[in-house]
PDBML (XML) file of the C-alpha atoms, coordinates in Angstrom:
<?xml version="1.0" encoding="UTF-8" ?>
<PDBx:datablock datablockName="MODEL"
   xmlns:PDBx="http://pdbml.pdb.org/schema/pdbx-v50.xsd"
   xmlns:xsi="http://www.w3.org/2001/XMLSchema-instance"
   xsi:schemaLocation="http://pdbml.pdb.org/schema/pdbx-v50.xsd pdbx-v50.xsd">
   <PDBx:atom_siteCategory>
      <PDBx:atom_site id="1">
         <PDBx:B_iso_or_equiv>0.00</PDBx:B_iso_or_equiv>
         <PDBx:Cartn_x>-12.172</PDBx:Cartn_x>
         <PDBx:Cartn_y>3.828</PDBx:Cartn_y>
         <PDBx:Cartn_z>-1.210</PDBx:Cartn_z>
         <PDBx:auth_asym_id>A</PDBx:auth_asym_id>
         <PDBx:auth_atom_id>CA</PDBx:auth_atom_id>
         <PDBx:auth_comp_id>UNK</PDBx:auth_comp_id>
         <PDBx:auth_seq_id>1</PDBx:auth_seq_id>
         <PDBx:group_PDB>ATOM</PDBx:group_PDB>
         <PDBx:label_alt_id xsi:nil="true" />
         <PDBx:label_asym_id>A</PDBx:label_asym_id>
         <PDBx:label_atom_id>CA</PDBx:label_atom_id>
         <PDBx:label_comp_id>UNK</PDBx:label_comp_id>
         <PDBx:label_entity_id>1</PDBx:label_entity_id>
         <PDBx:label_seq_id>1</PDBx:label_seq_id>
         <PDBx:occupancy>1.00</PDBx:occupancy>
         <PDBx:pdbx_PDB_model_num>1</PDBx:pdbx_PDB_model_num>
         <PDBx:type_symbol>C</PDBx:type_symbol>
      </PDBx:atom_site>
      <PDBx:atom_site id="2">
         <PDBx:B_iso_or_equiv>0.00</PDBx:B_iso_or_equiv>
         <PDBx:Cartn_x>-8.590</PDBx:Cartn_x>
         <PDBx:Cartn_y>2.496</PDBx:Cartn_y>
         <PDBx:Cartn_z>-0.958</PDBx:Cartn_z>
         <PDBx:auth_asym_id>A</PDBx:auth_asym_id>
         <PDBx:auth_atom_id>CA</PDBx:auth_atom_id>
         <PDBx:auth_comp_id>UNK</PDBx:auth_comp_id>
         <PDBx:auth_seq_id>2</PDBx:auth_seq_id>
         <PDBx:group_PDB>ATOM</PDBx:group_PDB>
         <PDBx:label_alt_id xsi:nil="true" />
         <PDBx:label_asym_id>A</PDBx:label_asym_id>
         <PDBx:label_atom_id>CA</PDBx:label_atom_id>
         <PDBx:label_comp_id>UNK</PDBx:label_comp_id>
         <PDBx:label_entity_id>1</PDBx:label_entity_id>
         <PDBx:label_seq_id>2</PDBx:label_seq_id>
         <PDBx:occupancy>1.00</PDBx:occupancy>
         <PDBx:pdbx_PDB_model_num>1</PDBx:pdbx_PDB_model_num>
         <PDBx:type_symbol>C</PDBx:type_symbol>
      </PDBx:atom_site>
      <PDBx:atom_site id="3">
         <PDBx:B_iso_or_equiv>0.00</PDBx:B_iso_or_equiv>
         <PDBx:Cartn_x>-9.236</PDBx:Cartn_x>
         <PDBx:Cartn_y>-1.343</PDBx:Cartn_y>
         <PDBx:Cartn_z>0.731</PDBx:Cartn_z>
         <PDBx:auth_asym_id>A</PDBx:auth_asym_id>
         <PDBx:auth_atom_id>CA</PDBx:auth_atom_id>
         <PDBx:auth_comp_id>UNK</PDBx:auth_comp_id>
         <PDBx:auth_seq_id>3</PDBx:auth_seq_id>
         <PDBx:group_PDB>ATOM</PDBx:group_PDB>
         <PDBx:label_alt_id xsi:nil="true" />
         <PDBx:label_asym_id>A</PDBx:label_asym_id>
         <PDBx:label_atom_id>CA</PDBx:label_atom_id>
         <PDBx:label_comp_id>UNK</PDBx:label_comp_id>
         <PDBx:label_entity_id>1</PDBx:label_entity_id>
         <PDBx:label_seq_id>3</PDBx:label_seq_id>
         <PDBx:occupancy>1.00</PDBx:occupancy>
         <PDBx:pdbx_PDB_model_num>1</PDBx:pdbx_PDB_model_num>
         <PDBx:type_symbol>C</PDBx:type_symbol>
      </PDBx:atom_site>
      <PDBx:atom_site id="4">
         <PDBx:B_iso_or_equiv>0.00</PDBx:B_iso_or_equiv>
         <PDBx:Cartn_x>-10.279</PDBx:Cartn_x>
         <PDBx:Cartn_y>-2.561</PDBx:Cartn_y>
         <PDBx:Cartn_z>-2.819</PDBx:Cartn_z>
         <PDBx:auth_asym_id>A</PDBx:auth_asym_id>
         <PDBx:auth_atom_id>CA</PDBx:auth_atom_id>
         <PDBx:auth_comp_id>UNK</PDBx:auth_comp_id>
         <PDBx:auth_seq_id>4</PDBx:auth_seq_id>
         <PDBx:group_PDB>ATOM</PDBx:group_PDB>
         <PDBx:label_alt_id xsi:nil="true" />
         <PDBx:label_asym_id>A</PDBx:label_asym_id>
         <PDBx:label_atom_id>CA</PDBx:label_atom_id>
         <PDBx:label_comp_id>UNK</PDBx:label_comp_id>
         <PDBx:label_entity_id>1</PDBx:label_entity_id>
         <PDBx:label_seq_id>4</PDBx:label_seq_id>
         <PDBx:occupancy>1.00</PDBx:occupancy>
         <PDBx:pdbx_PDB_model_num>1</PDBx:pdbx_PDB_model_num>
         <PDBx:type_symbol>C</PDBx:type_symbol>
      </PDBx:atom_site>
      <PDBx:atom_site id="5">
         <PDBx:B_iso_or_equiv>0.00</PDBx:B_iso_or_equiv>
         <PDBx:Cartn_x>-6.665</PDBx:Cartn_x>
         <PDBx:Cartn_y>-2.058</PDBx:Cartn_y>
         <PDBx:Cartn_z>-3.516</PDBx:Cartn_z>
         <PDBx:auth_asym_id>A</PDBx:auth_asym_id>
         <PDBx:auth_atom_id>CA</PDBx:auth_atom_id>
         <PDBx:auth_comp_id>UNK</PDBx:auth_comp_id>
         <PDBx:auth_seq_id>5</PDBx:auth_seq_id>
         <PDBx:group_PDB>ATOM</PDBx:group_PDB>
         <PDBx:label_alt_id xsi:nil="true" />
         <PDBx:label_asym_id>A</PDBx:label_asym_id>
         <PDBx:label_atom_id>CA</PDBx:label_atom_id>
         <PDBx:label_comp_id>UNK</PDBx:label_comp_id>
         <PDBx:label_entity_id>1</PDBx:label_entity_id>
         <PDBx:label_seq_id>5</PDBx:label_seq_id>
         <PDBx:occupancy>1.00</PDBx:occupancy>
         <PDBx:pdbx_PDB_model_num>1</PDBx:pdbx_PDB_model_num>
         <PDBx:type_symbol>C</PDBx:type_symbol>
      </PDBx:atom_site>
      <PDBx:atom_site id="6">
         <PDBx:B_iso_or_equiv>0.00</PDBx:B_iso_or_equiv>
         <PDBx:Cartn_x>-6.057</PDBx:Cartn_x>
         <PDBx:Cartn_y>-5.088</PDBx:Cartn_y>
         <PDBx:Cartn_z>-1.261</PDBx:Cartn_z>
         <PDBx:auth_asym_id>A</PDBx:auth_asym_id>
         <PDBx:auth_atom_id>CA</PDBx:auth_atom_id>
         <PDBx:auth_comp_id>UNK</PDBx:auth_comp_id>
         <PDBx:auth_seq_id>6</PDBx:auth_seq_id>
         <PDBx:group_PDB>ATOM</PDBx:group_PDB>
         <PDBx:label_alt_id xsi:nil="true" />
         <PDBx:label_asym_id>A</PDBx:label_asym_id>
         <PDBx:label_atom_id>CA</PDBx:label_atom_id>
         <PDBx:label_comp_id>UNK</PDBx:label_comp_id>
         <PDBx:label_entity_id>1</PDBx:label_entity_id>
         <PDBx:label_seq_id>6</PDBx:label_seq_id>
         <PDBx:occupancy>1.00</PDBx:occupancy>
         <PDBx:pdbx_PDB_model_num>1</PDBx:pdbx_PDB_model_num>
         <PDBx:type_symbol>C</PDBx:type_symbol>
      </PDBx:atom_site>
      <PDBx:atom_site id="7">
         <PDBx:B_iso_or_equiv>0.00</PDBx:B_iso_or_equiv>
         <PDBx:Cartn_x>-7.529</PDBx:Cartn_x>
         <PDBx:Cartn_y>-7.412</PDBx:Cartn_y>
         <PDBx:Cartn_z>-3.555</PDBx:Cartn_z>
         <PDBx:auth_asym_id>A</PDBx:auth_asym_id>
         <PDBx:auth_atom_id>CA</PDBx:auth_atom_id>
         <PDBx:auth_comp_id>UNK</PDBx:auth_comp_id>
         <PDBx:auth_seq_id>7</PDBx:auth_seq_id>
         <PDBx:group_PDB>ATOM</PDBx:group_PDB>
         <PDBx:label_alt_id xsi:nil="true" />
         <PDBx:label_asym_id>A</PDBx:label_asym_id>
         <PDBx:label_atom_id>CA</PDBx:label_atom_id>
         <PDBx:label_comp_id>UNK</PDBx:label_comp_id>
         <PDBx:label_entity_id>1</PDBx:label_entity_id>
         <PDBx:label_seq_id>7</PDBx:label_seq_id>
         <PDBx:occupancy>1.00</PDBx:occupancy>
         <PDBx:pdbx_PDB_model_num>1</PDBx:pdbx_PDB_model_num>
         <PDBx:type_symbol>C</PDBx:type_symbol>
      </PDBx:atom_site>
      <PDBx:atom_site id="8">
         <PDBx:B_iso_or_equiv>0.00</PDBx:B_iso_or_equiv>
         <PDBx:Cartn_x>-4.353</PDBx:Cartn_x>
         <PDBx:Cartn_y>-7.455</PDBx:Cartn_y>
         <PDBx:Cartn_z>-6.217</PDBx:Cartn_z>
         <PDBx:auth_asym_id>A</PDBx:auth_asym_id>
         <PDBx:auth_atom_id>CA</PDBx:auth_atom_id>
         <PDBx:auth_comp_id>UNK</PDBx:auth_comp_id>
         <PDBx:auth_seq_id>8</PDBx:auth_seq_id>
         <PDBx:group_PDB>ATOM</PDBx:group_PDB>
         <PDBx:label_alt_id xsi:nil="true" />
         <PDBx:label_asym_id>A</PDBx:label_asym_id>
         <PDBx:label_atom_id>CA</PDBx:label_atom_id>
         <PDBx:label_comp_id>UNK</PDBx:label_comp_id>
         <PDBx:label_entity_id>1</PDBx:label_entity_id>
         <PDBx:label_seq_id>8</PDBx:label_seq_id>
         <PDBx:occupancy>1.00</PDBx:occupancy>
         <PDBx:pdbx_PDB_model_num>1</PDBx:pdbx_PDB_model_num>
         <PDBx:type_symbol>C</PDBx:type_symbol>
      </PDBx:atom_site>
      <PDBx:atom_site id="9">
         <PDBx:B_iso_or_equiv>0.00</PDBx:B_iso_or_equiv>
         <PDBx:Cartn_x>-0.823</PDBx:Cartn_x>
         <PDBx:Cartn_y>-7.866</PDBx:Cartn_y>
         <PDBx:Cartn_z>-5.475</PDBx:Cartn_z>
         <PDBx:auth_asym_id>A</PDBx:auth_asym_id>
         <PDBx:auth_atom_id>CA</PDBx:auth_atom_id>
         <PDBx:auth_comp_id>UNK</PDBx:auth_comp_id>
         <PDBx:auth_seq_id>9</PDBx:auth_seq_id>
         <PDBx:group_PDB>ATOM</PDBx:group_PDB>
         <PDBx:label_alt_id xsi:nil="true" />
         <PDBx:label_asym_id>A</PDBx:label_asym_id>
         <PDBx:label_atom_id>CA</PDBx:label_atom_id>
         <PDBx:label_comp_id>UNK</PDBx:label_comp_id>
         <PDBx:label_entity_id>1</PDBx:label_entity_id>
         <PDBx:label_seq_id>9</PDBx:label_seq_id>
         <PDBx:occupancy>1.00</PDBx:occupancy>
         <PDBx:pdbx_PDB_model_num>1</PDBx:pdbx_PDB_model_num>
         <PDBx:type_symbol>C</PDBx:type_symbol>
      </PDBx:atom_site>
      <PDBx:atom_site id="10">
         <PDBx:B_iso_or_equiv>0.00</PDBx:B_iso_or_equiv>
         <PDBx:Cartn_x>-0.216</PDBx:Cartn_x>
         <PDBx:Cartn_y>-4.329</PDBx:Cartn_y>
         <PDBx:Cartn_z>-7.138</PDBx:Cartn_z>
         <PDBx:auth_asym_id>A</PDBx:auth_asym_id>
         <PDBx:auth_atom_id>CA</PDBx:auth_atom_id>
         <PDBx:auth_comp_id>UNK</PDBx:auth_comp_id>
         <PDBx:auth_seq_id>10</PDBx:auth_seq_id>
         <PDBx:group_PDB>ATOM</PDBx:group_PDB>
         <PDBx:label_alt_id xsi:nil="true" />
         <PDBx:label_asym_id>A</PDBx:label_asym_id>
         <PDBx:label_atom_id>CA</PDBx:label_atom_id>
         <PDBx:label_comp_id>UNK</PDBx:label_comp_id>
         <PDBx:label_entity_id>1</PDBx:label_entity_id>
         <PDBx:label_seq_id>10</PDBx:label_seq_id>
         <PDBx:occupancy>1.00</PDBx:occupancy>
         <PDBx:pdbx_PDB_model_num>1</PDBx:pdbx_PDB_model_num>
         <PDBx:type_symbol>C</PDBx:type_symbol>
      </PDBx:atom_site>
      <PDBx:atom_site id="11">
         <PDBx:B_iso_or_equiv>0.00</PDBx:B_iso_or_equiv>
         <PDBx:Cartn_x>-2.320</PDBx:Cartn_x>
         <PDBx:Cartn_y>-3.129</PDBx:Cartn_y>
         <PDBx:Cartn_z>-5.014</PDBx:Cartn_z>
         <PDBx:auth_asym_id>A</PDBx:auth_asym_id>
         <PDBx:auth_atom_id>CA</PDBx:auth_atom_id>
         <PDBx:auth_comp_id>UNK</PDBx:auth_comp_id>
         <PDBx:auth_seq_id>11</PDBx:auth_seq_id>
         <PDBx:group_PDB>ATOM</PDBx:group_PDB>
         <PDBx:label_alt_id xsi:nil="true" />
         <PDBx:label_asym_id>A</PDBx:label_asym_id>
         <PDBx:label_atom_id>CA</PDBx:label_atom_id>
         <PDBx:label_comp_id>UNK</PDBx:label_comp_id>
         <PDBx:label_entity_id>1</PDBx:label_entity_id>
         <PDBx:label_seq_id>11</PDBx:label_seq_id>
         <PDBx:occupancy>1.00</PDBx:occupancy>
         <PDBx:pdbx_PDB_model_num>1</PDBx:pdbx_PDB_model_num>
         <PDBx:type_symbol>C</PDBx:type_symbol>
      </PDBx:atom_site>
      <PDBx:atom_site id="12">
         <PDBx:B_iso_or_equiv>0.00</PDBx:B_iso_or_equiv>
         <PDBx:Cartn_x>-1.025</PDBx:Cartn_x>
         <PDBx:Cartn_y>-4.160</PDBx:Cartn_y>
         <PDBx:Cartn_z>-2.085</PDBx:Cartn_z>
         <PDBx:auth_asym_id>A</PDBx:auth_asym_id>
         <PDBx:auth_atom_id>CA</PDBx:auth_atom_id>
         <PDBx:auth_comp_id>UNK</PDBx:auth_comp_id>
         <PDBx:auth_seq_id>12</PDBx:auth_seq_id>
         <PDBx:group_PDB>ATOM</PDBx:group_PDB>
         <PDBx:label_alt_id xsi:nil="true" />
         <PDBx:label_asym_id>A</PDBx:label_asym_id>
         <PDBx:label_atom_id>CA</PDBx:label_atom_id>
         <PDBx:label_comp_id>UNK</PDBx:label_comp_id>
         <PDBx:label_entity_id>1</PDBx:label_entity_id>
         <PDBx:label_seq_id>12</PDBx:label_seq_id>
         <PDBx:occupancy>1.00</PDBx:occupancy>
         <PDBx:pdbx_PDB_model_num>1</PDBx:pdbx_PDB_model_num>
         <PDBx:type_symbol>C</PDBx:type_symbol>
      </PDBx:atom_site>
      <PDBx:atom_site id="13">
         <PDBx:B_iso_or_equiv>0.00</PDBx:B_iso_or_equiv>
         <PDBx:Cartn_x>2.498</PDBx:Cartn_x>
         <PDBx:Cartn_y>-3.272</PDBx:Cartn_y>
         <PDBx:Cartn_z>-2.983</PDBx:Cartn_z>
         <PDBx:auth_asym_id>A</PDBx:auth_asym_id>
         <PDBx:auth_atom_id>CA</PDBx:auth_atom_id>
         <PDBx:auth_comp_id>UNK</PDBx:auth_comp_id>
         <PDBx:auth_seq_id>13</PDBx:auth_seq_id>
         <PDBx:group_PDB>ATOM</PDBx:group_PDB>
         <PDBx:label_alt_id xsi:nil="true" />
         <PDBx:label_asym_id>A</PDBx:label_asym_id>
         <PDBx:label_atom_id>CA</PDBx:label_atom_id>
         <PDBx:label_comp_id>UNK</PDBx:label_comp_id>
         <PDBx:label_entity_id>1</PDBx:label_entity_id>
         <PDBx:label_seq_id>13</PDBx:label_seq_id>
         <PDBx:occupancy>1.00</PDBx:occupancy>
         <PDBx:pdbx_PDB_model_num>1</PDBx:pdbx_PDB_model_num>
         <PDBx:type_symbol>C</PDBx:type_symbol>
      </PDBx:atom_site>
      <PDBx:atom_site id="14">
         <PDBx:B_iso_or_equiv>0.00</PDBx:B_iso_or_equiv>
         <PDBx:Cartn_x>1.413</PDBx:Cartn_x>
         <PDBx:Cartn_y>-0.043</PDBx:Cartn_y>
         <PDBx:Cartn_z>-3.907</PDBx:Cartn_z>
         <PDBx:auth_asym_id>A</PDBx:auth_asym_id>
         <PDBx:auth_atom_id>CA</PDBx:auth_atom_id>
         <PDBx:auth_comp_id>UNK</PDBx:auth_comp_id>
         <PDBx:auth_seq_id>14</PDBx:auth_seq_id>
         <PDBx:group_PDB>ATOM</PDBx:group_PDB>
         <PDBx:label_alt_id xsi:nil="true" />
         <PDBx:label_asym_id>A</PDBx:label_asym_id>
         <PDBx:label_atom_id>CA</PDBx:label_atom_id>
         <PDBx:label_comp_id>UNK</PDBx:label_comp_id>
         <PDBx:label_entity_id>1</PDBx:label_entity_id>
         <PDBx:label_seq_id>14</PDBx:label_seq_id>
         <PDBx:occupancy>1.00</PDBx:occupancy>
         <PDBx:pdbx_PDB_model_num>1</PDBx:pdbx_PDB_model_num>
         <PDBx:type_symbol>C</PDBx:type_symbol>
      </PDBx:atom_site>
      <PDBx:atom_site id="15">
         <PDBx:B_iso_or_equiv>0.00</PDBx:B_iso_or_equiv>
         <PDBx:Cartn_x>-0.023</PDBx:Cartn_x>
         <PDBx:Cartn_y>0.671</PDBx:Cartn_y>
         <PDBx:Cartn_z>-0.421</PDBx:Cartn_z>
         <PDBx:auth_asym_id>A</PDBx:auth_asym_id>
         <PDBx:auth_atom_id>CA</PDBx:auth_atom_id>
         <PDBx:auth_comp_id>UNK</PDBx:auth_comp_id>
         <PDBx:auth_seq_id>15</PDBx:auth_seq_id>
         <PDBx:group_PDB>ATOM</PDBx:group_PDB>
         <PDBx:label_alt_id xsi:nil="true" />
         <PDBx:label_asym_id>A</PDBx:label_asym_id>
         <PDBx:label_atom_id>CA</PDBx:label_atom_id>
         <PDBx:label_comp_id>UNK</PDBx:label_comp_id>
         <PDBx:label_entity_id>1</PDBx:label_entity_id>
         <PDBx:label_seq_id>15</PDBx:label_seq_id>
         <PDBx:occupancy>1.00</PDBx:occupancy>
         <PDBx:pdbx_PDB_model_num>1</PDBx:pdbx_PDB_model_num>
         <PDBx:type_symbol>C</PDBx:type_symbol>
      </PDBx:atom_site>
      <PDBx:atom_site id="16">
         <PDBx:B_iso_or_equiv>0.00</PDBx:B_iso_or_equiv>
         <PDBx:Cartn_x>2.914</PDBx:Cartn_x>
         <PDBx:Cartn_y>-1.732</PDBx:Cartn_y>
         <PDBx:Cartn_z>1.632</PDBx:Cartn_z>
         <PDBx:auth_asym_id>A</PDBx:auth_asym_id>
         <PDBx:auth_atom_id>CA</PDBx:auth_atom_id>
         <PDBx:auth_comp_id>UNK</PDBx:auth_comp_id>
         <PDBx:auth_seq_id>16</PDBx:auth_seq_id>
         <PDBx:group_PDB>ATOM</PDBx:group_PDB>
         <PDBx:label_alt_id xsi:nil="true" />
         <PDBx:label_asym_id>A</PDBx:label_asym_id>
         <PDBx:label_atom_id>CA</PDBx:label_atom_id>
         <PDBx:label_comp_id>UNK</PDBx:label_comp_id>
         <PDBx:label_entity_id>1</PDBx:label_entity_id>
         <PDBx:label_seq_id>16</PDBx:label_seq_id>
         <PDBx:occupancy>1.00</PDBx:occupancy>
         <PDBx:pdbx_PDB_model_num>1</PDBx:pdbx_PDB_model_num>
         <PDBx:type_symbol>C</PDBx:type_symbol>
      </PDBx:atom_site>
      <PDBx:atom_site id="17">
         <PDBx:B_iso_or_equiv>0.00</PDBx:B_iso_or_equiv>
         <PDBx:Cartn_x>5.571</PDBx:Cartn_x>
         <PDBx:Cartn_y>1.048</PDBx:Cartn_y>
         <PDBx:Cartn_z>-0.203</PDBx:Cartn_z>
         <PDBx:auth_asym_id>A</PDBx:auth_asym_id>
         <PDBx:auth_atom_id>CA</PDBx:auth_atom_id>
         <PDBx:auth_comp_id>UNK</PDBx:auth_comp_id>
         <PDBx:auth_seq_id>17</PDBx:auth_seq_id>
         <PDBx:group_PDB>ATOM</PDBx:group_PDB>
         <PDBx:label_alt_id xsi:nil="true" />
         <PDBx:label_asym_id>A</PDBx:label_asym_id>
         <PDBx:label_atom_id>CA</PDBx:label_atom_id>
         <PDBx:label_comp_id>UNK</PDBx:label_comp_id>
         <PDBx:label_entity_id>1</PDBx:label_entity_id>
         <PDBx:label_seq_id>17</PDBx:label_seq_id>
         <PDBx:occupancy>1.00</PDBx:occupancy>
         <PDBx:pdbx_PDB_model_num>1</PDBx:pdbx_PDB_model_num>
         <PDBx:type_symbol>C</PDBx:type_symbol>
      </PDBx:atom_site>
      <PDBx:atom_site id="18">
         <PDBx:B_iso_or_equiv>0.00</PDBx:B_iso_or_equiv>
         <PDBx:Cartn_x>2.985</PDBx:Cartn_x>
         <PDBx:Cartn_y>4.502</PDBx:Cartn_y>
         <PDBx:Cartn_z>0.878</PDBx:Cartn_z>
         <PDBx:auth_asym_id>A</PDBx:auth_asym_id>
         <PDBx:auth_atom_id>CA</PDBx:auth_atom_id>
         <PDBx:auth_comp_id>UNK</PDBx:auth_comp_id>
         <PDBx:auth_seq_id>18</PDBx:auth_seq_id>
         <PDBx:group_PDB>ATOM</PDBx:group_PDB>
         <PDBx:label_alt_id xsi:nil="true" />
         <PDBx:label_asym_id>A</PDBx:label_asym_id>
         <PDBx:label_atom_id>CA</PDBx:label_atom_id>
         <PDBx:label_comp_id>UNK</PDBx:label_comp_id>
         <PDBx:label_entity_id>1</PDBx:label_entity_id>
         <PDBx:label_seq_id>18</PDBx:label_seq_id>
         <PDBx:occupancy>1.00</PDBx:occupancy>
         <PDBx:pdbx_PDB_model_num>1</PDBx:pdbx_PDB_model_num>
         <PDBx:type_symbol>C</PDBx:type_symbol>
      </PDBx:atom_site>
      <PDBx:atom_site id="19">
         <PDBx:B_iso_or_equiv>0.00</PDBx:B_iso_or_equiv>
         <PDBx:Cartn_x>3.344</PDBx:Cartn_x>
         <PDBx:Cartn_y>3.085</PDBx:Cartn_y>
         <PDBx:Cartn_z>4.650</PDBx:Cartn_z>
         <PDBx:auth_asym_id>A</PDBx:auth_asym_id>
         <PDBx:auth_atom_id>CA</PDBx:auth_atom_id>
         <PDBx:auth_comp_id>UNK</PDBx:auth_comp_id>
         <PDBx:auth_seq_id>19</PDBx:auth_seq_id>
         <PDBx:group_PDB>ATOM</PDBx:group_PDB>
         <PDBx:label_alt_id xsi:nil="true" />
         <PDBx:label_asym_id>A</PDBx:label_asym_id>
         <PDBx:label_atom_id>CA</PDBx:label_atom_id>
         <PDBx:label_comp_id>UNK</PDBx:label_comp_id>
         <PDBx:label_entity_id>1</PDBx:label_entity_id>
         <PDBx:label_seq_id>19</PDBx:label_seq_id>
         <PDBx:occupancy>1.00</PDBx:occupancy>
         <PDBx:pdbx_PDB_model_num>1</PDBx:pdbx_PDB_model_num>
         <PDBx:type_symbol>C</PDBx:type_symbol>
      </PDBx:atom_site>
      <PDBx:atom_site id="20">
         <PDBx:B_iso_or_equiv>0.00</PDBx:B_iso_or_equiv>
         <PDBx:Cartn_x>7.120</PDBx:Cartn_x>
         <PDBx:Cartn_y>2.250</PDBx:Cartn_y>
         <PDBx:Cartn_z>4.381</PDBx:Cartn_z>
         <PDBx:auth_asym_id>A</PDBx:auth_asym_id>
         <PDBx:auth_atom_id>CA</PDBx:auth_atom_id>
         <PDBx:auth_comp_id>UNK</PDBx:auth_comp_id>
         <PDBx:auth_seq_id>20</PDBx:auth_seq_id>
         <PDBx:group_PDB>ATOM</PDBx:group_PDB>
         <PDBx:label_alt_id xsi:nil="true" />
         <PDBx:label_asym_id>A</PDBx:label_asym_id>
         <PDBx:label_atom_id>CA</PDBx:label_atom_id>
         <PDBx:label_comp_id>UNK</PDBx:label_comp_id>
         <PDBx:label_entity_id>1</PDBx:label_entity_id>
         <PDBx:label_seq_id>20</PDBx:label_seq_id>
         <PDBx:occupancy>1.00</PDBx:occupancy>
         <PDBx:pdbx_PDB_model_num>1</PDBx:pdbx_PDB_model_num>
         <PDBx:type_symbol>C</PDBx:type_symbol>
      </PDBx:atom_site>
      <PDBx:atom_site id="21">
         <PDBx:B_iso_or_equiv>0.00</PDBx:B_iso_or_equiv>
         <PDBx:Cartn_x>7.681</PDBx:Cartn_x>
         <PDBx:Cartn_y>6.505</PDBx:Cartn_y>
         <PDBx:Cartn_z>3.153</PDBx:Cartn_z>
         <PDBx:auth_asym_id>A</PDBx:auth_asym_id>
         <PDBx:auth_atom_id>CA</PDBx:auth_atom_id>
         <PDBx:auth_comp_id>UNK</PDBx:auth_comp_id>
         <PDBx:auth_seq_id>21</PDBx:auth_seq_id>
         <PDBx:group_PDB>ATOM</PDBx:group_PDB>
         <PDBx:label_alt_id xsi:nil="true" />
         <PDBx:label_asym_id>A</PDBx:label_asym_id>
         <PDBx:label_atom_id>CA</PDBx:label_atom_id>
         <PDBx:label_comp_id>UNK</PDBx:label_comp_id>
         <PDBx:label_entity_id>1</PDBx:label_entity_id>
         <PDBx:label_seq_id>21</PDBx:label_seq_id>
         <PDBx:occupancy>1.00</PDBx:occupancy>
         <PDBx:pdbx_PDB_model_num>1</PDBx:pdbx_PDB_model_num>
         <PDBx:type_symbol>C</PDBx:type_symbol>
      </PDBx:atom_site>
      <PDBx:atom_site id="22">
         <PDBx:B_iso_or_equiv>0.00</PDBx:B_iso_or_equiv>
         <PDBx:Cartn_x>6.400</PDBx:Cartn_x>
         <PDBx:Cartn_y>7.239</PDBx:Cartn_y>
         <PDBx:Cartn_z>6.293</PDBx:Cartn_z>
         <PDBx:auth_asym_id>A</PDBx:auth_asym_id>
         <PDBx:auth_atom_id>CA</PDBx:auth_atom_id>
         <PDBx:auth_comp_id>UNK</PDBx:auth_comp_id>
         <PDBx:auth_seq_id>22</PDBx:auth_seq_id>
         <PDBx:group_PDB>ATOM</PDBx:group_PDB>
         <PDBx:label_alt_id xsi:nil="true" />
         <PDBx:label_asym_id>A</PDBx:label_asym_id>
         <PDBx:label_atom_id>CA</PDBx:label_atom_id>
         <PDBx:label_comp_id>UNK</PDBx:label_comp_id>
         <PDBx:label_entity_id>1</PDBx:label_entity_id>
         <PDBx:label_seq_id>22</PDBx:label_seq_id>
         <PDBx:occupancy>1.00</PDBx:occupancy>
         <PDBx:pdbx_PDB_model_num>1</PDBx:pdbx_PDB_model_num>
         <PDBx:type_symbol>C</PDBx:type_symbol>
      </PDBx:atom_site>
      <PDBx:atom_site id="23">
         <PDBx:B_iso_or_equiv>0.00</PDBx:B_iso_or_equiv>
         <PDBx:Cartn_x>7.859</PDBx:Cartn_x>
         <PDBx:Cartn_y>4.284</PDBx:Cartn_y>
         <PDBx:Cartn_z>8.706</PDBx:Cartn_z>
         <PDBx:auth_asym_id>A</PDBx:auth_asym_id>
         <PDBx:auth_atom_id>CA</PDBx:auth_atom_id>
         <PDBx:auth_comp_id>UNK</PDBx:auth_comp_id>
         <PDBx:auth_seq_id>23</PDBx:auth_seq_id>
         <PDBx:group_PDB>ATOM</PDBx:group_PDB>
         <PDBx:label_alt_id xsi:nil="true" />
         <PDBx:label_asym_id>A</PDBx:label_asym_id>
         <PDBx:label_atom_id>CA</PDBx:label_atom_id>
         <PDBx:label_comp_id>UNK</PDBx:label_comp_id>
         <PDBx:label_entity_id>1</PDBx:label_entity_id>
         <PDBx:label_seq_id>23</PDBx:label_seq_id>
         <PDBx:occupancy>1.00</PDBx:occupancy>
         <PDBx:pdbx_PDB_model_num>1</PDBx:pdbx_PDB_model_num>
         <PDBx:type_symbol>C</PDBx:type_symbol>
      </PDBx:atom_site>
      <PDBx:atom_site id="24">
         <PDBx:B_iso_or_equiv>0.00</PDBx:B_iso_or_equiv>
         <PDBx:Cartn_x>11.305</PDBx:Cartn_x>
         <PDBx:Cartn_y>5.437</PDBx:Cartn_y>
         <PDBx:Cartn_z>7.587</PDBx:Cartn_z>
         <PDBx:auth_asym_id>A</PDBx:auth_asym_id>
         <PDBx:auth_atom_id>CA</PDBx:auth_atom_id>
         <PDBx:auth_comp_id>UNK</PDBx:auth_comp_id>
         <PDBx:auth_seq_id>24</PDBx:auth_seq_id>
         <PDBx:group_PDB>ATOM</PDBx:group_PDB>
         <PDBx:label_alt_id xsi:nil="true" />
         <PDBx:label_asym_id>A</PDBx:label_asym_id>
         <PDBx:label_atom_id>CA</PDBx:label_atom_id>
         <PDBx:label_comp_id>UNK</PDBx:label_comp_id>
         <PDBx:label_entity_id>1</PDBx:label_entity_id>
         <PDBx:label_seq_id>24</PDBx:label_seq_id>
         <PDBx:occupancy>1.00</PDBx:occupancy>
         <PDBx:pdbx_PDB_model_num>1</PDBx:pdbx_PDB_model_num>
         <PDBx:type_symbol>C</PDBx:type_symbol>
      </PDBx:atom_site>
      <PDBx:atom_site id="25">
         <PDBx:B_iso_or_equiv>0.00</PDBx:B_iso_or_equiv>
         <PDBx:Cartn_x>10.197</PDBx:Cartn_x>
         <PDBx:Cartn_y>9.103</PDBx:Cartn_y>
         <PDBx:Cartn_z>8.753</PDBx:Cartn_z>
         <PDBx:auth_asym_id>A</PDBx:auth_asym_id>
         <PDBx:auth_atom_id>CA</PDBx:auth_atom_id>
         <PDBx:auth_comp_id>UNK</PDBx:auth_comp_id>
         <PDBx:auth_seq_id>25</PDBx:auth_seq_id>
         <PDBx:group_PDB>ATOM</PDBx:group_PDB>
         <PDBx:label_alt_id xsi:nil="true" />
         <PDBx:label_asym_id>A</PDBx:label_asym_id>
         <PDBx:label_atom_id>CA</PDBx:label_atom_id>
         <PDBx:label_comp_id>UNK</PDBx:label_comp_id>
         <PDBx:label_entity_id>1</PDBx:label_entity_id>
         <PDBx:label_seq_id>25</PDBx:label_seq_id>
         <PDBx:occupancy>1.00</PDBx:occupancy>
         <PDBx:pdbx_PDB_model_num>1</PDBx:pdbx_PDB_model_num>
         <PDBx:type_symbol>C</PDBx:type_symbol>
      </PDBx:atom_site>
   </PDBx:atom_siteCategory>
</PDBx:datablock>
């Protein structure tokens, strides 16, 4: 599961900069 990732700002950095690789495709 990768939503528990959510719960810490780390976390959600970590997924905010796995969307932006693919927004800049």
């Amino acid at each position: 599961a990768a939503f528990p990732l959510l719960n810490s700002t780390e976390g959600r950095a970590l997924l905010a900069a796995y969307y932006e690789r693919y927004l800049a495709v």
